[in-house]
N, C-alpha and C. Protein backbone atom coordinates (compact mmCIF):
# COMPACT_ATOMS: atom_id res chain seq x y z
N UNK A 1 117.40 42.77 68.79
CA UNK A 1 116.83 42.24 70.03
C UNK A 1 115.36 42.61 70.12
N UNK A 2 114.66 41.75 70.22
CA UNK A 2 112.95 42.03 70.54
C UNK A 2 112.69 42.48 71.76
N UNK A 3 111.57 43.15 72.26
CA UNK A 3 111.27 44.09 73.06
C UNK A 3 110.26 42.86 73.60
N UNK A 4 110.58 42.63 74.58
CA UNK A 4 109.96 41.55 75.38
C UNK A 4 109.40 42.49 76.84
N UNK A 5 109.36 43.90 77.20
CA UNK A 5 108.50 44.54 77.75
C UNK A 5 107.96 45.79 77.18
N UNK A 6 107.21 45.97 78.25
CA UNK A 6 107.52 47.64 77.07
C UNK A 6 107.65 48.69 77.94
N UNK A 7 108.27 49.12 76.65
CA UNK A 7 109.16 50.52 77.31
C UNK A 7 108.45 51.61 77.21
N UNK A 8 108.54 52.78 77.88
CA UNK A 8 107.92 53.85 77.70
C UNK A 8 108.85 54.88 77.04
N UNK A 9 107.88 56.46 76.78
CA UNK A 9 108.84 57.26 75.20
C UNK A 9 110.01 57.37 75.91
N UNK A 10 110.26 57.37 77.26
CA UNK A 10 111.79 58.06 76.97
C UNK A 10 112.99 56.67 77.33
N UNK A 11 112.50 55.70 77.13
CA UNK A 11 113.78 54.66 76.98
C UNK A 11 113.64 54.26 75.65
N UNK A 12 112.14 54.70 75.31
CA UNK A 12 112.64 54.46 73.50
C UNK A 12 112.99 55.47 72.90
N UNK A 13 112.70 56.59 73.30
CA UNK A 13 113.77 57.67 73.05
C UNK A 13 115.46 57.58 72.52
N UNK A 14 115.85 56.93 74.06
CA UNK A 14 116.81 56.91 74.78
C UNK A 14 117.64 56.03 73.19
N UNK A 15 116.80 55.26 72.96
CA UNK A 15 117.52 53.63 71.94
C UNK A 15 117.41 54.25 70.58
N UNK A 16 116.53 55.12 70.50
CA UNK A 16 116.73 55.29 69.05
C UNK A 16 117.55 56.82 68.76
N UNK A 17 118.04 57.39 69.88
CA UNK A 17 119.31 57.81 69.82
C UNK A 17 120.16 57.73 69.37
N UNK A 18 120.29 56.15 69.72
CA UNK A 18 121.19 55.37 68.95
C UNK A 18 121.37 54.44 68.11
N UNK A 19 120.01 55.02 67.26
CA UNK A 19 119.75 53.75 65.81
C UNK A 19 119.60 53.22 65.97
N UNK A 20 118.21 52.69 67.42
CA UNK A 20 117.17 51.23 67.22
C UNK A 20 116.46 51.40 66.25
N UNK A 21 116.35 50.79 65.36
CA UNK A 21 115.23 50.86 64.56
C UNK A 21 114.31 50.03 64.91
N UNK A 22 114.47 49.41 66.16
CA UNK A 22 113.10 48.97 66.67
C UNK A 22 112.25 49.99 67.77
N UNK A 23 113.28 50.73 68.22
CA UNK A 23 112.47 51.49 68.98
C UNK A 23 111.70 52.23 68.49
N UNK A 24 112.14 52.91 67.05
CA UNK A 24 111.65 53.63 66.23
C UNK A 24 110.34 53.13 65.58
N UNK A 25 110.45 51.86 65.32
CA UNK A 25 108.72 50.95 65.03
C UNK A 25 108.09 51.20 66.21
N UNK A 26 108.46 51.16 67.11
CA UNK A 26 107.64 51.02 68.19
C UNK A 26 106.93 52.60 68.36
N UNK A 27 107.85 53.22 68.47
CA UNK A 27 107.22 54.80 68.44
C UNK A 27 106.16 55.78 67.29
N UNK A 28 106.61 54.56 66.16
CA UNK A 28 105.97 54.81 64.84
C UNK A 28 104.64 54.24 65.23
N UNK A 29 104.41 52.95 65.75
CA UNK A 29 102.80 52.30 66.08
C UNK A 29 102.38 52.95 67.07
N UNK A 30 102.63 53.23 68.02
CA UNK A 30 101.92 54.62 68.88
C UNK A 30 101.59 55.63 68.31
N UNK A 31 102.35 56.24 67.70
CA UNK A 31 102.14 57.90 67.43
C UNK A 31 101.21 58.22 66.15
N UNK A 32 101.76 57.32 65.35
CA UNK A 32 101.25 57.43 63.28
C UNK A 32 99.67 57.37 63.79
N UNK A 33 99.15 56.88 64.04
CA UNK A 33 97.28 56.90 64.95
C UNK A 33 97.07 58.94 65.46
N UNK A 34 97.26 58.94 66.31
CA UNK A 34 97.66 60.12 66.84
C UNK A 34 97.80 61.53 65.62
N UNK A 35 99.03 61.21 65.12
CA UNK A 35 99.07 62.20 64.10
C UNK A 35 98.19 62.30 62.96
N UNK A 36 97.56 60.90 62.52
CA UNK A 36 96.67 61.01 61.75
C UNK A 36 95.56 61.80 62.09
N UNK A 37 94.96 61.34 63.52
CA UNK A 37 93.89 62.32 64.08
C UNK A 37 93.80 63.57 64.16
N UNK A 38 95.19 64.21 64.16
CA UNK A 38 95.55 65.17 64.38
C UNK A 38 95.08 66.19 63.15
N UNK A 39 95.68 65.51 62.27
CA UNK A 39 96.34 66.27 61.13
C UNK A 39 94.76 66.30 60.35
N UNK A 40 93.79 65.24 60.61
CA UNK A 40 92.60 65.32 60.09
C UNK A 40 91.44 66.04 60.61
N UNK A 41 91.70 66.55 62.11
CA UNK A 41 90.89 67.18 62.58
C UNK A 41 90.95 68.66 62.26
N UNK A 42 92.61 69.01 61.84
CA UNK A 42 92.90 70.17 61.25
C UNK A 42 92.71 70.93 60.31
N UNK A 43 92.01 69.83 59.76
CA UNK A 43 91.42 69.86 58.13
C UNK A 43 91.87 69.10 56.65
N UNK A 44 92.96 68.40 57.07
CA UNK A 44 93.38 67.38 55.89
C UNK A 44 92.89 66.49 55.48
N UNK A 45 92.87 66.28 54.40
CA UNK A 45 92.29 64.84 53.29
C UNK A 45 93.08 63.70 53.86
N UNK A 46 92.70 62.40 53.54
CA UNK A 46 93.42 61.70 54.30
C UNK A 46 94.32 60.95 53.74
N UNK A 47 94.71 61.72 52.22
CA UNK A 47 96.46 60.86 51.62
C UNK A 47 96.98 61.87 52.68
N UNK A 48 96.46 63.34 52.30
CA UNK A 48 97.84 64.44 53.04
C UNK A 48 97.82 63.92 54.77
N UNK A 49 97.05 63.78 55.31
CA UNK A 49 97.12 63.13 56.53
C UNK A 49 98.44 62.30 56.73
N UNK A 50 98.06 61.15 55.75
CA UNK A 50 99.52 59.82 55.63
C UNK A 50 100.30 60.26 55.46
N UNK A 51 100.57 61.41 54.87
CA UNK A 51 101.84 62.09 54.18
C UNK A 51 102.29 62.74 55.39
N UNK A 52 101.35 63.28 55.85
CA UNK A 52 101.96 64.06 57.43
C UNK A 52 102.89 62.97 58.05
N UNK A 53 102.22 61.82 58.56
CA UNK A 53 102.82 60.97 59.10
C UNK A 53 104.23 60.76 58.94
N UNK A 54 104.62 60.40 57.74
CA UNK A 54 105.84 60.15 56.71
C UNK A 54 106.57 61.33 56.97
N UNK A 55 106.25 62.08 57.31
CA UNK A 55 106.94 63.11 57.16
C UNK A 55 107.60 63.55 58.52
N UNK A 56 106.95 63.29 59.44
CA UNK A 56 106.81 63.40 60.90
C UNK A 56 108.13 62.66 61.22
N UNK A 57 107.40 60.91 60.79
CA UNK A 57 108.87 60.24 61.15
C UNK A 57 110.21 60.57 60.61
N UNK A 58 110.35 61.32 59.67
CA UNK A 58 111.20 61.31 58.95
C UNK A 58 112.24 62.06 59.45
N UNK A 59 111.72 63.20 59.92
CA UNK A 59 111.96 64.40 60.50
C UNK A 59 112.76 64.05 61.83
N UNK A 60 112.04 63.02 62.34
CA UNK A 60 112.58 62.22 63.96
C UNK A 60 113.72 61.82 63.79
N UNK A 61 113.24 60.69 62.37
CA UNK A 61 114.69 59.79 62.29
C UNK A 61 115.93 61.07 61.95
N UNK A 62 115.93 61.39 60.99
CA UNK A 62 116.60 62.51 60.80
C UNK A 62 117.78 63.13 62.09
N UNK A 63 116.57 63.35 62.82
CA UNK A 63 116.83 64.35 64.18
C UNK A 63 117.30 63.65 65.28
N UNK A 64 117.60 62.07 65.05
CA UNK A 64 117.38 61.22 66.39
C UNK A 64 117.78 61.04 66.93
N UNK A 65 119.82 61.89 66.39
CA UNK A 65 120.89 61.97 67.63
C UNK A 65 120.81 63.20 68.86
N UNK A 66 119.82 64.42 68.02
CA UNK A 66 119.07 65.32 69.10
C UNK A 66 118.66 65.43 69.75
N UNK A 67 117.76 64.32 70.05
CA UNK A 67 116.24 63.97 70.95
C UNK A 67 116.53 64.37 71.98
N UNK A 68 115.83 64.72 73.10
CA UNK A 68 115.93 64.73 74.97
C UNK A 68 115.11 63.78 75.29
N UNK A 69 115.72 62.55 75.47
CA UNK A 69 114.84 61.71 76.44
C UNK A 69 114.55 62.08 77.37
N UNK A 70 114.46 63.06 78.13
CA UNK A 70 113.82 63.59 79.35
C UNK A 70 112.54 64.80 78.96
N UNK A 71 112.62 65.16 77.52
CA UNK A 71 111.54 65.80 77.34
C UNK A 71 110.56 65.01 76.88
N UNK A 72 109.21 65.74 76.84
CA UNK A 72 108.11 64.88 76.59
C UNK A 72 107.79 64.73 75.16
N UNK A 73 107.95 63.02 74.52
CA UNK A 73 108.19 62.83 73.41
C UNK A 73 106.59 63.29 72.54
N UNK A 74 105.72 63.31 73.00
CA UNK A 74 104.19 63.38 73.08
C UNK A 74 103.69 64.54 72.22
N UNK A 75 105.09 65.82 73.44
CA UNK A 75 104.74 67.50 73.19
C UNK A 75 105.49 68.03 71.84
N UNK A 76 106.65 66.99 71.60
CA UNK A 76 107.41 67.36 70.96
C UNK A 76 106.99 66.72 68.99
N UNK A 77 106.52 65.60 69.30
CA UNK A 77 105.63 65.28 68.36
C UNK A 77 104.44 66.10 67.90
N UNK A 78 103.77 66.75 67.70
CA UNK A 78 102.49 67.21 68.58
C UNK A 78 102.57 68.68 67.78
N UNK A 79 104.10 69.15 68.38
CA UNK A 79 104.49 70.32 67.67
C UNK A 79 105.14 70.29 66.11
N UNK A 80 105.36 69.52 65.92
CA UNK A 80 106.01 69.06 64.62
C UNK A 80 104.99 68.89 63.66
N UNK A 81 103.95 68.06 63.87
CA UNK A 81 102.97 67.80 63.34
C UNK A 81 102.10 69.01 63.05
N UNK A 82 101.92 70.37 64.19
CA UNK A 82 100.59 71.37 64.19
C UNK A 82 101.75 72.62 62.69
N UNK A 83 103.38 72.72 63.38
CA UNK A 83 103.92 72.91 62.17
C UNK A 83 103.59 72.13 61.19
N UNK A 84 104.09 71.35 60.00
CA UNK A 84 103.96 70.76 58.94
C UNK A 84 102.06 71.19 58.45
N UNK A 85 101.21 70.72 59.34
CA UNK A 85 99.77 70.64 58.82
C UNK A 85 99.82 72.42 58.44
N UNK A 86 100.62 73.49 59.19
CA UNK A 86 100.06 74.87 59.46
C UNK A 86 101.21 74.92 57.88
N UNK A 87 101.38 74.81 57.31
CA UNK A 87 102.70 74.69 56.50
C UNK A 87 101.84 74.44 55.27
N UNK A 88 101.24 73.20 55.25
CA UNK A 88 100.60 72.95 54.48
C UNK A 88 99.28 73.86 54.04
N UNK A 89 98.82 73.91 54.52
CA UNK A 89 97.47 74.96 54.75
C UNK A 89 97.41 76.15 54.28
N UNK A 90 99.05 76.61 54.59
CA UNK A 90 99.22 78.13 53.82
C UNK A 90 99.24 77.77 52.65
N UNK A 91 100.45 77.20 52.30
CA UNK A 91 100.67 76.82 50.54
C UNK A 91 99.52 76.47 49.85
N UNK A 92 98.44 75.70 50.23
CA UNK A 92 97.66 75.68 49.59
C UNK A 92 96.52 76.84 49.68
N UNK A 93 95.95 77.76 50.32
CA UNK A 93 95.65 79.01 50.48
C UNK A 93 96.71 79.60 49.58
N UNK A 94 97.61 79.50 49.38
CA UNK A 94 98.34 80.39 48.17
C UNK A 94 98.62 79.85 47.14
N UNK A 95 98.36 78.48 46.81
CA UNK A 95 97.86 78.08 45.50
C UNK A 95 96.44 78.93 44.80
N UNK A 96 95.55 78.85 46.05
CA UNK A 96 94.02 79.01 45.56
C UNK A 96 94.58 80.73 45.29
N UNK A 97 94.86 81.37 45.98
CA UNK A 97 95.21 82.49 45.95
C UNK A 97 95.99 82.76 44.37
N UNK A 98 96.87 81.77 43.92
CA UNK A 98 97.75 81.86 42.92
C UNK A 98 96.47 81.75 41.69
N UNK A 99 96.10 80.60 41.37
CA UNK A 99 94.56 79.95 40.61
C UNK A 99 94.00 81.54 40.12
N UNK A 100 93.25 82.21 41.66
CA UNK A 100 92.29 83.10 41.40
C UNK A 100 93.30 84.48 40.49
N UNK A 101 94.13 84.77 41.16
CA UNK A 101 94.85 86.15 40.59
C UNK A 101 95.88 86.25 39.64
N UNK A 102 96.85 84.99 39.40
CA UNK A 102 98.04 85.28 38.67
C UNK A 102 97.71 85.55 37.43
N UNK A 103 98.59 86.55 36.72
CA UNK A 103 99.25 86.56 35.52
C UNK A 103 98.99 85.15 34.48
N UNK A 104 98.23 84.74 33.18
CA UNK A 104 98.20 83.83 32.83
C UNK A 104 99.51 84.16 31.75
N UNK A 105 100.34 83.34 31.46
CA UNK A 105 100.82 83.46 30.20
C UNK A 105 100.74 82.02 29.50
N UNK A 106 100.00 81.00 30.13
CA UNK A 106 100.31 79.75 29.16
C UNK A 106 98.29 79.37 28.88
N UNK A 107 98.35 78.41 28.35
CA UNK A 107 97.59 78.50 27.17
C UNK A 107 95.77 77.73 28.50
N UNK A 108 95.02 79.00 27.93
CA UNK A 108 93.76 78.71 28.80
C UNK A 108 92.92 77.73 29.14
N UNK A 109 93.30 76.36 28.30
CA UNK A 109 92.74 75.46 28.80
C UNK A 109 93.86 74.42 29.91
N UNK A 110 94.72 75.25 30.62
CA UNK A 110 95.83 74.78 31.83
C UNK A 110 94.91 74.23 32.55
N UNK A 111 94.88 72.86 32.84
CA UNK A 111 93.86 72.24 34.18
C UNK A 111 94.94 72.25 35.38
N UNK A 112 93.98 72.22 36.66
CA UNK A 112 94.64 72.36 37.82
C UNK A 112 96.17 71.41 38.02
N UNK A 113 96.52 70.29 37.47
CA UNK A 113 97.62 69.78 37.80
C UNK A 113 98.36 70.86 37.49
N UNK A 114 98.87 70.77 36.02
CA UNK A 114 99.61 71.94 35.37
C UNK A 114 99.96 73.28 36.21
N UNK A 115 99.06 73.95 36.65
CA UNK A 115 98.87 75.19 37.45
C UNK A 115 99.70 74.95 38.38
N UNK A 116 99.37 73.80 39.55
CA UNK A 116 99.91 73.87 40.65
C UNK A 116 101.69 73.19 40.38
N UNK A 117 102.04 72.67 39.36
CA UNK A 117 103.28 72.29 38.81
C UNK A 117 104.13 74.09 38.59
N UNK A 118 103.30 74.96 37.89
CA UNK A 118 103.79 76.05 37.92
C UNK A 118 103.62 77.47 39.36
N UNK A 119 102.69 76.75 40.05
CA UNK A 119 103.09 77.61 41.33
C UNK A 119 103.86 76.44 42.10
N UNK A 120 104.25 75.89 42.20
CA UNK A 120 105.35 75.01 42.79
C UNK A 120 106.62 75.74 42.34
N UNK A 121 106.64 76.33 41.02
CA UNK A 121 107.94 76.75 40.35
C UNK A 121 107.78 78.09 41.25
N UNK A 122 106.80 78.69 41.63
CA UNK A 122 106.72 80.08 41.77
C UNK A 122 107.28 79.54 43.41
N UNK A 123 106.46 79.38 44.01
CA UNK A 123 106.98 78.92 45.31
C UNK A 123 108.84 78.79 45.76
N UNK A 124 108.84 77.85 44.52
CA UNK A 124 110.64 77.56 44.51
C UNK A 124 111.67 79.20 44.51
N UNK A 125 110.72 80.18 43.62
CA UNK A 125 111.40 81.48 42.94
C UNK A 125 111.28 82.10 44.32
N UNK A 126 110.43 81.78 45.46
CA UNK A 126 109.96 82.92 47.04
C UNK A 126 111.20 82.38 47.34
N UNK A 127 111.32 81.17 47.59
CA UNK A 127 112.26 80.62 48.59
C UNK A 127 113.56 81.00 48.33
N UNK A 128 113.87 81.08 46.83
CA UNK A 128 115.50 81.89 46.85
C UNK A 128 115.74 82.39 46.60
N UNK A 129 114.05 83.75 46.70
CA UNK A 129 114.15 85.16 46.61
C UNK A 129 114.54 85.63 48.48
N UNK A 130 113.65 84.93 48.84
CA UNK A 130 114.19 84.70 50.42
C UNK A 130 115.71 84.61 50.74
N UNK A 131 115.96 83.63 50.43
CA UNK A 131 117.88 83.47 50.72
C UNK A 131 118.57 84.33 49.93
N UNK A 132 118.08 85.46 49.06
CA UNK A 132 119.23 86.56 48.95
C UNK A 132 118.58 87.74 49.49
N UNK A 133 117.87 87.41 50.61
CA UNK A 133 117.90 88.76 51.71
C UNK A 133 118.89 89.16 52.10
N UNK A 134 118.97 90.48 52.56
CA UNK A 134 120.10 90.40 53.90
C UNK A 134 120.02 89.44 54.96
N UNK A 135 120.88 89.45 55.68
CA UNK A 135 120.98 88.02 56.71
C UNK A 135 120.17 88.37 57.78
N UNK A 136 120.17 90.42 58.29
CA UNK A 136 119.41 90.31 58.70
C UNK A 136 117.43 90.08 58.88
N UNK A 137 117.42 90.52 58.18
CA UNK A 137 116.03 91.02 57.30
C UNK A 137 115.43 89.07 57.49
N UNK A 138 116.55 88.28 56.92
CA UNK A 138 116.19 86.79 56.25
C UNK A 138 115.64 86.64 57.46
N UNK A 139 116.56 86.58 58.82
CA UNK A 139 116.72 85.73 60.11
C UNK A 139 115.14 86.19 60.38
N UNK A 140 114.78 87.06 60.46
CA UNK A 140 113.81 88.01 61.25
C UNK A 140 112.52 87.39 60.60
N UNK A 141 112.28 87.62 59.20
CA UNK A 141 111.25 86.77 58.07
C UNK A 141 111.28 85.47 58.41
N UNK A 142 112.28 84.99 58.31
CA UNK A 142 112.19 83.22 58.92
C UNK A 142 111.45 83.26 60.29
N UNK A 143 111.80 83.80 60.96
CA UNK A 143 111.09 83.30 62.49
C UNK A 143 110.05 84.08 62.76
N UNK A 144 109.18 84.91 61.55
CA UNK A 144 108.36 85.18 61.72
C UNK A 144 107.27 84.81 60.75
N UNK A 145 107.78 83.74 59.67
CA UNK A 145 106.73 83.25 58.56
C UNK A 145 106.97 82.02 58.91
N UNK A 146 108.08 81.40 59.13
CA UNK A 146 108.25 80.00 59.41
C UNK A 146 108.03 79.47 60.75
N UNK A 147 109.26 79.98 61.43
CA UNK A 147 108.58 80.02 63.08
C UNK A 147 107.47 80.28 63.78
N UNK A 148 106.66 81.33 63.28
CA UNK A 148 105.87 81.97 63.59
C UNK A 148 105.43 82.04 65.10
N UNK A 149 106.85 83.17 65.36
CA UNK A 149 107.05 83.98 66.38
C UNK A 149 105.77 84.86 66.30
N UNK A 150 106.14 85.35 67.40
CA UNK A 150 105.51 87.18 67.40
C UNK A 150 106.65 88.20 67.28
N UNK A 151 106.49 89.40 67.19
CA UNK A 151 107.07 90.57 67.20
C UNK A 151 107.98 90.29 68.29
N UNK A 152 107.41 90.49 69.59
CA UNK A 152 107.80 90.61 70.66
C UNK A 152 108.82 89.20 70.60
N UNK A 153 108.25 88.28 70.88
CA UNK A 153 109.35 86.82 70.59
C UNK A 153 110.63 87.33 70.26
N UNK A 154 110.61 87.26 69.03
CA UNK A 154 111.56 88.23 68.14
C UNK A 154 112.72 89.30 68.13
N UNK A 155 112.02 89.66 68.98
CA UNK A 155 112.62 91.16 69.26
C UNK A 155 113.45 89.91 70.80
N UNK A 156 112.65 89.29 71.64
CA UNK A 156 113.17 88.85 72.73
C UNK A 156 114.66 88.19 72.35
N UNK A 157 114.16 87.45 71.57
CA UNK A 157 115.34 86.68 71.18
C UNK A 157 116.46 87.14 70.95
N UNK A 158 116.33 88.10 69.81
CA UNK A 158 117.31 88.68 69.11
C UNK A 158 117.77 90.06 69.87
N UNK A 159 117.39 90.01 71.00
CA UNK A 159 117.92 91.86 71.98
C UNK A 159 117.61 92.96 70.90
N UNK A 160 116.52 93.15 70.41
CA UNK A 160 116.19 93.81 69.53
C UNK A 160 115.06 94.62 70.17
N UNK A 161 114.66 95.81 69.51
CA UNK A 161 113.52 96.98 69.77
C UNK A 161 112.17 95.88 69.24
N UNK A 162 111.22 95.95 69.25
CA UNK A 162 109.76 95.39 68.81
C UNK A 162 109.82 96.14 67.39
N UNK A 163 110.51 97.70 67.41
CA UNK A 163 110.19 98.58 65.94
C UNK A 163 110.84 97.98 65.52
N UNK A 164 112.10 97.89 65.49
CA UNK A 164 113.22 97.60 64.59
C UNK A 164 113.28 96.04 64.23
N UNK A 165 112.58 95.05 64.63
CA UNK A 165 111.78 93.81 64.22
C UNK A 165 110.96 94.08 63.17
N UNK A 166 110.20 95.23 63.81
CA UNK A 166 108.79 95.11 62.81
C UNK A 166 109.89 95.97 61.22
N UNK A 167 110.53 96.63 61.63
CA UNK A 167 111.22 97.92 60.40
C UNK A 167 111.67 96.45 59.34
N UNK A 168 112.68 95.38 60.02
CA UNK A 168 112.96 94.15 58.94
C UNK A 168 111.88 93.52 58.74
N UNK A 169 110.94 92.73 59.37
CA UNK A 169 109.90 92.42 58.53
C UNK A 169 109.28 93.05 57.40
N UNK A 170 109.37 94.08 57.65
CA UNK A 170 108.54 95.52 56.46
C UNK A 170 109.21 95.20 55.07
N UNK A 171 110.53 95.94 55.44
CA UNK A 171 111.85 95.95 54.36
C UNK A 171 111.75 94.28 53.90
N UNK A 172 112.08 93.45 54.43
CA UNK A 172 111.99 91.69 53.42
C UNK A 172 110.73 91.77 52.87
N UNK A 173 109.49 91.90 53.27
CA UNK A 173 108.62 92.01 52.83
C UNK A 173 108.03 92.68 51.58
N UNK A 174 108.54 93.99 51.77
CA UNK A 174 108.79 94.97 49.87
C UNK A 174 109.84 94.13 49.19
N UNK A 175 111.32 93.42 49.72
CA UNK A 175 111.79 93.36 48.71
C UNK A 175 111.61 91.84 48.19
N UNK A 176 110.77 91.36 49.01
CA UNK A 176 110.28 90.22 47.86
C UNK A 176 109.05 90.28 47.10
N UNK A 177 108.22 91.13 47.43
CA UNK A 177 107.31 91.22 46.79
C UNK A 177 107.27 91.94 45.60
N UNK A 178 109.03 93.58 45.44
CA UNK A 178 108.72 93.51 44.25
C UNK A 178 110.26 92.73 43.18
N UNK A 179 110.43 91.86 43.59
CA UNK A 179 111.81 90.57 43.26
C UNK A 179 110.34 90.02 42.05
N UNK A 180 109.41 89.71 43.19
CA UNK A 180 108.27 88.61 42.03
C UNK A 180 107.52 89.32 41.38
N UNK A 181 107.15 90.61 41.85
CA UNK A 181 106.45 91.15 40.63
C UNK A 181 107.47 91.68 39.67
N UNK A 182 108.15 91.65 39.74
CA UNK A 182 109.63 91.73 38.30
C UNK A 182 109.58 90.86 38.02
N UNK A 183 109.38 89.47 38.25
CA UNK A 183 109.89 88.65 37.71
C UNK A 183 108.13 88.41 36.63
N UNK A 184 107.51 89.06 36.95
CA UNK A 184 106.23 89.29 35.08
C UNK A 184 105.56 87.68 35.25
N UNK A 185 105.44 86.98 36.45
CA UNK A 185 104.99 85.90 36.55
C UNK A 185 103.57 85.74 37.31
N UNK A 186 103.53 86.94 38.18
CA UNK A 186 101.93 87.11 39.04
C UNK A 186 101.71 88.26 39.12
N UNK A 187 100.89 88.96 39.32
CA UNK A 187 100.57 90.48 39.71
C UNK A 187 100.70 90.65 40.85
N UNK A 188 100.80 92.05 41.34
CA UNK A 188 101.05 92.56 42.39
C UNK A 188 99.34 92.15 43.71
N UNK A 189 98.16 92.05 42.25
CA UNK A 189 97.56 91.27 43.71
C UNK A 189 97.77 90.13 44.26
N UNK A 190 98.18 89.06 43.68
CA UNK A 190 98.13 87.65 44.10
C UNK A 190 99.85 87.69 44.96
N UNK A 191 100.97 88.18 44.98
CA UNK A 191 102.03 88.96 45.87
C UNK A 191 101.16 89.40 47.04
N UNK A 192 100.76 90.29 47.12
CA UNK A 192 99.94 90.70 48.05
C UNK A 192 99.45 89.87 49.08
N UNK A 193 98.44 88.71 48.28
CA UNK A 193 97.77 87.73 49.25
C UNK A 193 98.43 86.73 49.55
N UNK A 194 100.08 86.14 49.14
CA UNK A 194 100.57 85.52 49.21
C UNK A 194 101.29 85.73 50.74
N UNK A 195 101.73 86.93 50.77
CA UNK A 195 102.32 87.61 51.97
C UNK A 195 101.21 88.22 52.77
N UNK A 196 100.15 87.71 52.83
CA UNK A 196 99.69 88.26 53.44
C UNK A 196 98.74 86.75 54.08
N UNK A 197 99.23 85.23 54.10
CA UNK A 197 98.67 84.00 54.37
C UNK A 197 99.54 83.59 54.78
């Protein structure tokens, strides 16, 4: 059915709840403008910009039996987007970080594709050095590298002390940092600055 008025975000909200995929065009030609601006004022090139976009919707469609049509589709966009760009930004700060300090073991004329193909691998080795944390230690690291809570947040959430937040951040923190320096792939400086971006 064609949209012969127009609706505002939360009746298109409301439709793509339930798998309009027209409402979803419709929300895509409003917003994809928006996020582009966004994501470029933040400092992105402007494929990664598009890519934000793509990614944004994706995330929606994904999510779209979740939505609150009564919340503001605007704020909730907005936040998704300042995540993903803040996401991006690190990883690449820990590419450059990776570039300047790692461990070479493959052969010195590696041009930058290559490199970042092998900190992609390194990246992959954090992430499921991460998931064999303890559960608690993990939960606490997640919502404080990913989420990026505060201490206090943290501690709110979880009925926890502010120390005993900060004591698991500490502890995940040594034991991934020395998981990768065992693993003879970066030195303990470029670990360092990795956890520390």
């Amino acid at each position: 059915m064609a949209f012969s008025i127009n609706f505002g975000d939360s009746e298109l909200v409301a439709r793509l709840r339930s798998g309009d995929e027209q409402a979803y065009g419709k929300l895509y030609e409003k917003y994809a403008p928006k996020i582009y601006n966004i994501s470029r004022k933040m400092g992105l090139l402007h494929e990664d910009a598009e890519g934000v976009i793509q990614e944004v919707f994706l995330k929606i469609w994904r999510n779209r039996e979740n939505l609150d049509s009564s919340l503001s589709f605007n704020a909730y966009i907005i936040s998704i987007v300042r995540s993903i760009v803040l996401k991006q930004s690190k990883k690449r700060a820990r590419f450059l970080a990776f570039q300047h300090y790692a461990i070479h073991y493959w052969p010195g004329d590696t041009n930058e594709t290559e490199e970042y193909v092998i900190f992609s691998d390194l990246d992959e080795l954090s992430s499921k050095a991460i998931e064999e944390l303890p559960a608690k230690q993990k939960q606490v690291f997640m919502m404080k590298n990913f989420d990026h809570l505060s201490v206090e947040e943290i501690a709110q959430k979880l009925n926890l002390s502010p120390r005993t937040v900060e004591n698991q951040i500490y502890r995940a923190t040594k034991s991934l940092k020395e998981k990768l320096i065992d693993m003879r792939v970066i030195s303990s400086s470029v670990v360092g600055l990795i956890f520390m971006l």
